[in-house]
Protein backbone atom coordinates (compact mmCIF):
# COMPACT_ATOMS: atom_id res chain seq x y z
CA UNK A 1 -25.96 -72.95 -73.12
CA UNK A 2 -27.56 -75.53 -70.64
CA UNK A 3 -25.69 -74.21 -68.11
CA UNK A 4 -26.71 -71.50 -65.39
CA UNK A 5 -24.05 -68.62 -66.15
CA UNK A 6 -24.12 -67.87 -62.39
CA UNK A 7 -23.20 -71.26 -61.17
CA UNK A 8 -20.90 -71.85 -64.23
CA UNK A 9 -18.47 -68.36 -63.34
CA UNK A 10 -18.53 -69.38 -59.48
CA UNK A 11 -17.33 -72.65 -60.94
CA UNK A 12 -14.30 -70.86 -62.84
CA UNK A 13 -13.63 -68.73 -60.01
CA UNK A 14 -13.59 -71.71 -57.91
CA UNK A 15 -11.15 -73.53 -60.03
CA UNK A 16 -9.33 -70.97 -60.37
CA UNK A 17 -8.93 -70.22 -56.34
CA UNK A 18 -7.77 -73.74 -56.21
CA UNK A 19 -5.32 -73.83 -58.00
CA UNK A 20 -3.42 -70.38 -56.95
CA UNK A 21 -1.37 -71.80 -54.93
CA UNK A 22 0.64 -73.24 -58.01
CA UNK A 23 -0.83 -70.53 -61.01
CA UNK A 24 -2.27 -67.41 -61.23
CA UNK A 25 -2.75 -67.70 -65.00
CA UNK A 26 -5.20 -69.90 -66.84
CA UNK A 27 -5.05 -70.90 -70.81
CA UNK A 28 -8.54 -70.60 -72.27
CA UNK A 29 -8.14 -74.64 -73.23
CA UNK A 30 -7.70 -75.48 -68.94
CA UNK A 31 -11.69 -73.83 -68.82
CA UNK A 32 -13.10 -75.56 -71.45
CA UNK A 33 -11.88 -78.76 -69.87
CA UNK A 34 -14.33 -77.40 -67.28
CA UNK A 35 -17.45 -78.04 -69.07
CA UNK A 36 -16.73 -80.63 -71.86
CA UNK A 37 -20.59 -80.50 -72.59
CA UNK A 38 -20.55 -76.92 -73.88
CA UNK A 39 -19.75 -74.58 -76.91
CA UNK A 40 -16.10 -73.62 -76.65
CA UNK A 41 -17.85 -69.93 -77.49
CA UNK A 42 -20.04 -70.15 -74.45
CA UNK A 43 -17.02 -70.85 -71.95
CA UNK A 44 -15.66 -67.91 -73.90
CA UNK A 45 -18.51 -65.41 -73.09
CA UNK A 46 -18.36 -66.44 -69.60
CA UNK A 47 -14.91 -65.31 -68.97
CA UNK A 48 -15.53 -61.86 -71.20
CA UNK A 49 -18.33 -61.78 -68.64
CA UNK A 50 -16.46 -62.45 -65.57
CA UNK A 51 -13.47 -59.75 -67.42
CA UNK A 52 -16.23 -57.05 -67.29
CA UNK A 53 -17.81 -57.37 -63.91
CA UNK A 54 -14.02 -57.16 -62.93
CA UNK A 55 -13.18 -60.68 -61.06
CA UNK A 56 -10.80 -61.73 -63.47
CA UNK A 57 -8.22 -60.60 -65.76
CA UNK A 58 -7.03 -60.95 -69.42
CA UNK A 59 -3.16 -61.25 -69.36
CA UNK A 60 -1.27 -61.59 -72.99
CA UNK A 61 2.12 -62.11 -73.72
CA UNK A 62 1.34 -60.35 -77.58
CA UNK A 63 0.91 -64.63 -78.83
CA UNK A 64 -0.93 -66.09 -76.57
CA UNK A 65 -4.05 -64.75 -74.16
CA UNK A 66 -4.06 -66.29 -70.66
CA UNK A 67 -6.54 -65.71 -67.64
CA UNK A 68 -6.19 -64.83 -63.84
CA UNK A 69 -8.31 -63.58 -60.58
CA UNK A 70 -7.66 -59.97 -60.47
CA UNK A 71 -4.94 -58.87 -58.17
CA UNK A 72 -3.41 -62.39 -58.31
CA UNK A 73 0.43 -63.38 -59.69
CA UNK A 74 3.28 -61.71 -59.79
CA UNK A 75 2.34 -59.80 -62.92
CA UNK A 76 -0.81 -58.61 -60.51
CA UNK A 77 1.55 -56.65 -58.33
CA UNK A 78 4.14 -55.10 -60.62
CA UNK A 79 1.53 -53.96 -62.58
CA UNK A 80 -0.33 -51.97 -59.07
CA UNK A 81 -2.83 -54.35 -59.73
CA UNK A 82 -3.54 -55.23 -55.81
């Protein structure tokens, strides 16, 4: 990865920040449009990475896996996510 994994998750969690006001849940395709350069499987450890240390979320709907900030969305607060 060429990319510094610090810089790249501040980058996600920027994006994703950004765009809350309209979403609070992100396909795995709208981050790899992030960094066209890179491995889909590196843009894929980053999230798991950002999962773990607990600023963001993996949200599936049993077909299809989707990613948010934690404690964002409607799904965030029915859940006692917040």
């Amino acid at each position: 990865m060429a990319l510094d994994p610090e810089s790249a998750k501040a980058e996600i969690i920027k994006f994703c920040e950004e765009k809350s006001a309209s979403k609070s849940k992100f396909y795995f395709n709208d981050f790899t449009k992030l960094f066209p350069d890179e491995k889909t499987r590196d843009v894929k450890k980053l999230l798991t990475q950002l999962v773990q240390e607990e600023k963001m979320v993996f949200w599936s709907s049993g077909s299809t896996t989707m990613y948010g900030l934690t404690g964002a969305g409607k799904q965030a607060h029915s859940e006692g996510e917040d």
